[in-house]
C-alpha atoms as a PDB file:
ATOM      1  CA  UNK A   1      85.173 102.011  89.604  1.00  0.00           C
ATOM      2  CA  UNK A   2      86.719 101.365  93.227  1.00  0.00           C
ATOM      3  CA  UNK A   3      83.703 102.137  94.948  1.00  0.00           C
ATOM      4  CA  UNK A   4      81.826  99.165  93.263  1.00  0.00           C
ATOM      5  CA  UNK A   5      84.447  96.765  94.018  1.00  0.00           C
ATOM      6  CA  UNK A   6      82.860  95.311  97.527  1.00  0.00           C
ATOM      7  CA  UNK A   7      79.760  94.960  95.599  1.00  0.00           C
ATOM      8  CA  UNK A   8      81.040  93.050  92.790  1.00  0.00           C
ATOM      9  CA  UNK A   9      83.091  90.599  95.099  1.00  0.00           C
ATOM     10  CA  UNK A  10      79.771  90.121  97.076  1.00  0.00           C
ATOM     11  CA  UNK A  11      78.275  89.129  93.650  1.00  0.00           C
ATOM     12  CA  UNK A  12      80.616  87.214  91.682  1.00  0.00           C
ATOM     13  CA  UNK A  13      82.867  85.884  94.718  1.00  0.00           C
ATOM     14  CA  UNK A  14      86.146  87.173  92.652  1.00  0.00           C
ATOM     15  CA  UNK A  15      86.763  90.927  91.380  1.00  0.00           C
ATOM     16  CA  UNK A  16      89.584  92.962  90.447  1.00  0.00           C
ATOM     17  CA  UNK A  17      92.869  91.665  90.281  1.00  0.00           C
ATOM     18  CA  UNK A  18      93.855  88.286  91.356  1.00  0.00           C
ATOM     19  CA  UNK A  19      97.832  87.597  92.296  1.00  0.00           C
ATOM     20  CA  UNK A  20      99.859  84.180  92.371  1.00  0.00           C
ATOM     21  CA  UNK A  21     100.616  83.555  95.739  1.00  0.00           C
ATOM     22  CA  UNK A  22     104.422  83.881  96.327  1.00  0.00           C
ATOM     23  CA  UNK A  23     106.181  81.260  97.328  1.00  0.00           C
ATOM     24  CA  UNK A  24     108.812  81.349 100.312  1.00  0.00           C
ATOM     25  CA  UNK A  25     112.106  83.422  99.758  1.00  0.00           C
ATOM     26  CA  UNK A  26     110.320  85.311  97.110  1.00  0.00           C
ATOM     27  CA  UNK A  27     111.760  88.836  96.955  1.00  0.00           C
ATOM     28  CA  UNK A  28     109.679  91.798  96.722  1.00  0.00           C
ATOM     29  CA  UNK A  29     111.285  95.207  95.405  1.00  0.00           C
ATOM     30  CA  UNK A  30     109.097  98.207  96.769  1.00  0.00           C
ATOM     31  CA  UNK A  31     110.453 100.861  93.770  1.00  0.00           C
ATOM     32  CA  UNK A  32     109.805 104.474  93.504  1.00  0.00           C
ATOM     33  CA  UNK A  33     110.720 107.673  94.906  1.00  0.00           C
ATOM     34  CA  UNK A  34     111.436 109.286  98.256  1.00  0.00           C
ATOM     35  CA  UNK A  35     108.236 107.587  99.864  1.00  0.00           C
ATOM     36  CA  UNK A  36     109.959 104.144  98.822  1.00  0.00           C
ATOM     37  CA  UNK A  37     113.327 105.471 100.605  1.00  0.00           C
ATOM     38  CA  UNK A  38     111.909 106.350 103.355  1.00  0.00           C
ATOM     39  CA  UNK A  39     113.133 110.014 104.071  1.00  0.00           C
ATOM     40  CA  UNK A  40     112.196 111.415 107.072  1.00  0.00           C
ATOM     41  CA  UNK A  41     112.706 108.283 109.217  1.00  0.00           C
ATOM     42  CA  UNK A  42     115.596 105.648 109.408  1.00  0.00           C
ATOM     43  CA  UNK A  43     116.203 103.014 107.050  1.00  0.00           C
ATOM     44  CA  UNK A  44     114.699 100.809 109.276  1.00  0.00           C
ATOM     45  CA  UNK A  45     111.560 102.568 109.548  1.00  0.00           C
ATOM     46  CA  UNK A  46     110.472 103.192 106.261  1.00  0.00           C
ATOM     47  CA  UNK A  47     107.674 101.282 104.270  1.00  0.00           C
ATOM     48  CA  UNK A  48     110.000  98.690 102.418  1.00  0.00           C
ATOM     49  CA  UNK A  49     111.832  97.678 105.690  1.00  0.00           C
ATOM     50  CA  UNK A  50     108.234  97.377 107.701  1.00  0.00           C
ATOM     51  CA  UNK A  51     106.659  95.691 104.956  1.00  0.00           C
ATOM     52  CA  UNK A  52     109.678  92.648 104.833  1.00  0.00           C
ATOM     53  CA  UNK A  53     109.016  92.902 108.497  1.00  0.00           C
ATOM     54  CA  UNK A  54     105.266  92.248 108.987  1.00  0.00           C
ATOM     55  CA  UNK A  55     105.264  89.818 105.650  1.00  0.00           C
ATOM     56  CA  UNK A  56     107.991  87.656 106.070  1.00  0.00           C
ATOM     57  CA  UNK A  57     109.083  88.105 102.852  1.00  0.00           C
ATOM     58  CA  UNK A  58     112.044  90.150 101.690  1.00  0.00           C
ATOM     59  CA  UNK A  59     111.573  93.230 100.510  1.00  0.00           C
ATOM     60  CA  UNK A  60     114.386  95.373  98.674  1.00  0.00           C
ATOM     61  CA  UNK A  61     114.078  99.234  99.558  1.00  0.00           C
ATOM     62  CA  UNK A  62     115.006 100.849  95.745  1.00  0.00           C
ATOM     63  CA  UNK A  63     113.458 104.275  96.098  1.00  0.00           C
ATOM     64  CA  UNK A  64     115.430 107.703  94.866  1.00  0.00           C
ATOM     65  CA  UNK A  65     114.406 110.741  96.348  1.00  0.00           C
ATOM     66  CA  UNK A  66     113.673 113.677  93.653  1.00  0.00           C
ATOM     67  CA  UNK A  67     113.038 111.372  91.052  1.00  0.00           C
ATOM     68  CA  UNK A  68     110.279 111.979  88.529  1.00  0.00           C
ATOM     69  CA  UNK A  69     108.804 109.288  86.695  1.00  0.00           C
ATOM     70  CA  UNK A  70     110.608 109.366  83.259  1.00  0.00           C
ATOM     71  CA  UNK A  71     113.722 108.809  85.226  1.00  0.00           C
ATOM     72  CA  UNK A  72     112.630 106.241  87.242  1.00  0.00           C
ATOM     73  CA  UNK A  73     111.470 104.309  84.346  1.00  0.00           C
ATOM     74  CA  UNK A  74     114.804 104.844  82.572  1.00  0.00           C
ATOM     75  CA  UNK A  75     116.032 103.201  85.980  1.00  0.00           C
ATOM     76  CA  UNK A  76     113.894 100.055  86.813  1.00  0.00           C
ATOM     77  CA  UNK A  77     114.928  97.501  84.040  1.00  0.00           C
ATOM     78  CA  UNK A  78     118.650  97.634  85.817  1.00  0.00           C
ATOM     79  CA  UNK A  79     117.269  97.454  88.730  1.00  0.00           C
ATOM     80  CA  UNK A  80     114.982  94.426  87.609  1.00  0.00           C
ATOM     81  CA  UNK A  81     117.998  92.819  86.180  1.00  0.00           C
ATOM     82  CA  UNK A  82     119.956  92.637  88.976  1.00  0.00           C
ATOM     83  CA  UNK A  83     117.444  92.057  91.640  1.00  0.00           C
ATOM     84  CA  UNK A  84     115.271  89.650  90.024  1.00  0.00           C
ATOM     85  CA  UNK A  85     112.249  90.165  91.747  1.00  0.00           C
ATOM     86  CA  UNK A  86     108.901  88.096  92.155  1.00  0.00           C
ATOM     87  CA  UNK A  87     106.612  90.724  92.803  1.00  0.00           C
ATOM     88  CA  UNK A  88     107.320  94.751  92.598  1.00  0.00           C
ATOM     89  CA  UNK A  89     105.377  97.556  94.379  1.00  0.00           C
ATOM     90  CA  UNK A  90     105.472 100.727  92.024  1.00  0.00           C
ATOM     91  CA  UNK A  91     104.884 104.035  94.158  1.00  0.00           C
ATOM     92  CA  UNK A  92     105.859 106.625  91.796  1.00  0.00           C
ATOM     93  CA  UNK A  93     105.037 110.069  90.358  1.00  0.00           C
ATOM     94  CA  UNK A  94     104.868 112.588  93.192  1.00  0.00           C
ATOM     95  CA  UNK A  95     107.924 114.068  92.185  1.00  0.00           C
ATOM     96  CA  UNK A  96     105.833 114.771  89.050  1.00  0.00           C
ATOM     97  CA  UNK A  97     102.649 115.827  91.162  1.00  0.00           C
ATOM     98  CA  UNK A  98     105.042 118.510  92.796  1.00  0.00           C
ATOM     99  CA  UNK A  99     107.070 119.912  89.625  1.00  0.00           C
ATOM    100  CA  UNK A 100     103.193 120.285  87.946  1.00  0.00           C
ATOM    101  CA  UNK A 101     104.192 117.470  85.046  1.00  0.00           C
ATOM    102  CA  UNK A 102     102.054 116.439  82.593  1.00  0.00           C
ATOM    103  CA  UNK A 103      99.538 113.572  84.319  1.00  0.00           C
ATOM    104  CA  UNK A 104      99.242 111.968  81.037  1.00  0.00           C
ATOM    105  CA  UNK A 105     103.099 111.289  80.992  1.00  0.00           C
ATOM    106  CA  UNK A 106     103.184 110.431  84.534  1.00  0.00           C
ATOM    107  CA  UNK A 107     100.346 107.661  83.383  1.00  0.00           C
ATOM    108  CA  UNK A 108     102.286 106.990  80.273  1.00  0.00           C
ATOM    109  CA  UNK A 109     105.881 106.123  82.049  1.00  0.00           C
ATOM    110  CA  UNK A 110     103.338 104.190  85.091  1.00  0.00           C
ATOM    111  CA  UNK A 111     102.400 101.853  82.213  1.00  0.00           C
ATOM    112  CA  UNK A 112     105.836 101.364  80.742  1.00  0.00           C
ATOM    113  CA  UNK A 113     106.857 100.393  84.516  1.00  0.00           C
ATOM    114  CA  UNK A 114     104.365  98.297  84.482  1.00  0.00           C
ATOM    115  CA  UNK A 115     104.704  96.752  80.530  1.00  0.00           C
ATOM    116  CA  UNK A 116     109.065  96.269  82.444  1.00  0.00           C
ATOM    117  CA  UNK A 117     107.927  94.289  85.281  1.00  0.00           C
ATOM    118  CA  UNK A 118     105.801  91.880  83.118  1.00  0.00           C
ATOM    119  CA  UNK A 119     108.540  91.616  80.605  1.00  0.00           C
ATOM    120  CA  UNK A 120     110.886  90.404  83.652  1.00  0.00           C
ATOM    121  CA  UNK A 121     108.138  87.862  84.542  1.00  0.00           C
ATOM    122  CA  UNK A 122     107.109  89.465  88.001  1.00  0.00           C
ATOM    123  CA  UNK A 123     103.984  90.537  89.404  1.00  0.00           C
ATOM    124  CA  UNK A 124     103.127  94.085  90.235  1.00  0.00           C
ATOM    125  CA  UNK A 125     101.016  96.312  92.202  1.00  0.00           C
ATOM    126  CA  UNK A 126     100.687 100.071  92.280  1.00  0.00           C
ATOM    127  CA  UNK A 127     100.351 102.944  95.338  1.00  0.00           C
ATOM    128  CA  UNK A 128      98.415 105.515  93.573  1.00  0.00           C
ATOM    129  CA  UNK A 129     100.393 109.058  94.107  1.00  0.00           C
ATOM    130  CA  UNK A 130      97.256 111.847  95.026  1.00  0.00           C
ATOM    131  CA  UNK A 131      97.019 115.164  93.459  1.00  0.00           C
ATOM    132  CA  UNK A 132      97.504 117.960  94.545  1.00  0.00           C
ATOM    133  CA  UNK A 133      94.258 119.736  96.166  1.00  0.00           C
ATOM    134  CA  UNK A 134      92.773 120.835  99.969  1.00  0.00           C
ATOM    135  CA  UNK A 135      91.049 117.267  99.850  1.00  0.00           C
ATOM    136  CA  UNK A 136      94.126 114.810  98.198  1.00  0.00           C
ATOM    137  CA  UNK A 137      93.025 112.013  96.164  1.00  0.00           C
ATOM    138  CA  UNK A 138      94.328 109.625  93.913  1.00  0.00           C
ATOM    139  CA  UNK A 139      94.441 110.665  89.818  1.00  0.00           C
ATOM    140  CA  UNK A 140      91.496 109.507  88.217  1.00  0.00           C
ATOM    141  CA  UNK A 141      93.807 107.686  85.687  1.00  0.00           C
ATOM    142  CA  UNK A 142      95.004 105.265  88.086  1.00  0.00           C
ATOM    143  CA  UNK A 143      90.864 104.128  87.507  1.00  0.00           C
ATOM    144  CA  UNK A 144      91.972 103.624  84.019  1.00  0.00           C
ATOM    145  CA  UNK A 145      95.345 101.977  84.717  1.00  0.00           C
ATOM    146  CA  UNK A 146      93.707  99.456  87.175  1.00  0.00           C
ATOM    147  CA  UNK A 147      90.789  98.583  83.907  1.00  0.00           C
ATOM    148  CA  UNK A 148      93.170  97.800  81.518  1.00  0.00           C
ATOM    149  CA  UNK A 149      96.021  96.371  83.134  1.00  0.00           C
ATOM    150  CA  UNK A 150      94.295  94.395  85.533  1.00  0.00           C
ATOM    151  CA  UNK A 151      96.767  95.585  88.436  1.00  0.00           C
ATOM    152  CA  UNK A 152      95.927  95.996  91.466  1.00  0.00           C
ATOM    153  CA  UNK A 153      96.053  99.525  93.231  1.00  0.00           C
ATOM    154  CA  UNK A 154      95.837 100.682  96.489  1.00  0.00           C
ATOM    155  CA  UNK A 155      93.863 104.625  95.921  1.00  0.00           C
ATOM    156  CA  UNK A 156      93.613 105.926  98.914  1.00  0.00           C
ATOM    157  CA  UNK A 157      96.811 105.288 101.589  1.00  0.00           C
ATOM    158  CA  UNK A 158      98.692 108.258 100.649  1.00  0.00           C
ATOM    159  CA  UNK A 159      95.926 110.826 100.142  1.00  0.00           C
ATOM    160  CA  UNK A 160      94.857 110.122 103.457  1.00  0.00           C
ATOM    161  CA  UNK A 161      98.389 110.035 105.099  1.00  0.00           C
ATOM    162  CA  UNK A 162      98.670 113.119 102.897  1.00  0.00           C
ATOM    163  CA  UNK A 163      95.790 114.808 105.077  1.00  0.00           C
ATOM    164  CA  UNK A 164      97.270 113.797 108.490  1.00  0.00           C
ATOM    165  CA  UNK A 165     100.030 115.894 109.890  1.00  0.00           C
ATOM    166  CA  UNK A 166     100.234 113.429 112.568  1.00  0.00           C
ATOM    167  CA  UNK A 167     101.697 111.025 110.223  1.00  0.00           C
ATOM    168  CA  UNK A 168     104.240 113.260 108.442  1.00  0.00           C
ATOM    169  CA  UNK A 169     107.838 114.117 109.519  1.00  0.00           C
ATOM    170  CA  UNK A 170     107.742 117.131 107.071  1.00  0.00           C
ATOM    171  CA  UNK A 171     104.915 118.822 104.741  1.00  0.00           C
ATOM    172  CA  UNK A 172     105.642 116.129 102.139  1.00  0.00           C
ATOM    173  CA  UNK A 173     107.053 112.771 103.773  1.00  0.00           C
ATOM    174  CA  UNK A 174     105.829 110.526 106.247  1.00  0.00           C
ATOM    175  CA  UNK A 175     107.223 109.824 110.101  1.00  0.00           C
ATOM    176  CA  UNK A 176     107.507 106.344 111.857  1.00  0.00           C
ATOM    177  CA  UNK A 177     103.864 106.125 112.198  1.00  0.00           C
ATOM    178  CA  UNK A 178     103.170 107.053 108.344  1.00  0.00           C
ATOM    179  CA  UNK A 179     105.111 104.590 106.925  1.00  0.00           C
ATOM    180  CA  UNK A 180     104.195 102.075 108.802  1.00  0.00           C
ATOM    181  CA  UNK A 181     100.108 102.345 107.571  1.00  0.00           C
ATOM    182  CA  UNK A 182     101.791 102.765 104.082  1.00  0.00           C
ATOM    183  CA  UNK A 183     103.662  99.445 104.645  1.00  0.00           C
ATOM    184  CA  UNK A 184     100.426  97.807 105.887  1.00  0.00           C
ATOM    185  CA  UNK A 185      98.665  99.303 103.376  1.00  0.00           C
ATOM    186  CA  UNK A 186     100.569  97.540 100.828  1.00  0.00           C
ATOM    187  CA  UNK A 187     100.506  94.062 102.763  1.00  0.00           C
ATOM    188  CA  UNK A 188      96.438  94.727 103.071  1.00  0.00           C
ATOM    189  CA  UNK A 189      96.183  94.722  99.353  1.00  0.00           C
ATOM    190  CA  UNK A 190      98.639  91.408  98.659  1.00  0.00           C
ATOM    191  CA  UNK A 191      96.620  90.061 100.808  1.00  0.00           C
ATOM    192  CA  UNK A 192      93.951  90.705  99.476  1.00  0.00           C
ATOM    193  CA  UNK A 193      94.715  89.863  95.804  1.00  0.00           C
ATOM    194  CA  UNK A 194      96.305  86.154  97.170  1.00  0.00           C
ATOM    195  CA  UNK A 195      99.886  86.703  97.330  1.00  0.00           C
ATOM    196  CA  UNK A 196     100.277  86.172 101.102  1.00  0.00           C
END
């Protein structure tokens, strides 16, 4: 479906998933795993901090690292509650990815997040976690999240970090460099679904 989506913006003038823009002192909370905490690099360094830092907005760092999905959606609506976001990045699931879980409960707890954010009244957007293979690439059910949820995803960031050893600080997580295309990775696609 992604691969059709310059084509259908060059037709219609607006495809896939449209955003409210936020409005100033907005927060965004960038939620997930050990990606989200940025482990390999100082707090400073990682995507959430980078992100505040080339968007003006803030952006609360809430990542846990080891934390499969099913935890970490037993974990977002406190974090929700207290934090009260406007808009939340979801980058979650490799944890599951490296423990072999079942994909269709990694989808299943993606769309709960998802299903939590909305409930909360905040906007949402999802880094697609790749599988695992010599060529890394998103799971094809992030296709099927992205059709019925109408949220937009960014597919391809990680696999491709993923494939770069130049951008890793270990086999797994990212270095200065890394995070920083993650963070504008994520800024690319708020742009480009009107939120900034």
């Amino acid at each position: 479906m992604r691969r059709f989506l310059p084509v259908l913006v060059l037709l219609t003038g607006c495809a896939g998933s449209t955003l409210h823009p936020l409005n100033p002192g907005d927060v965004i909370l960038a939620f997930g795993d050990s990606l989200t905490y940025g482990t390999g690099v100082a707090p400073d360094l990682s995507y959430p901090a980078v992100l505040e830092s080339i968007t003006g907005y803030r952006v609360i760092r809430s990542g846990v690292p080891g934390e499969i999905s099913i935890a970490g959606l037993k974990r977002l609506p406190g974090v929700l509650k207290k934090e009260r976001p406007q808009l939340v990045v979801i980058c979650h699931g490799g944890n599951d990815v490296l423990r072999r879980l079942s994909h269709k409960q990694t989808e299943a707890n993606l769309r709960s997040m998802i299903d939590l954010v909305r409930q909360h009244g905040a906007q949402v957007i999802l880094i697609a976690v790749p599988k695992i293979s010599l060529f890394p690439s998103a799971w094809n059910f992030y296709d099927a999240i992205e059709e019925d949820t109408d949220v937009p995803i960014e597919f391809d960031i990680l696999a491709k970090l993923q494939r770069d050893s130049k951008m890793k600080s270990d086999p797994i997580h990212f270095n200065r460099e890394g995070y920083r295309k993650m963070a504008e990775a994520a800024r690319d696609l708020l742009q480009d679904n009107g939120a900034i």
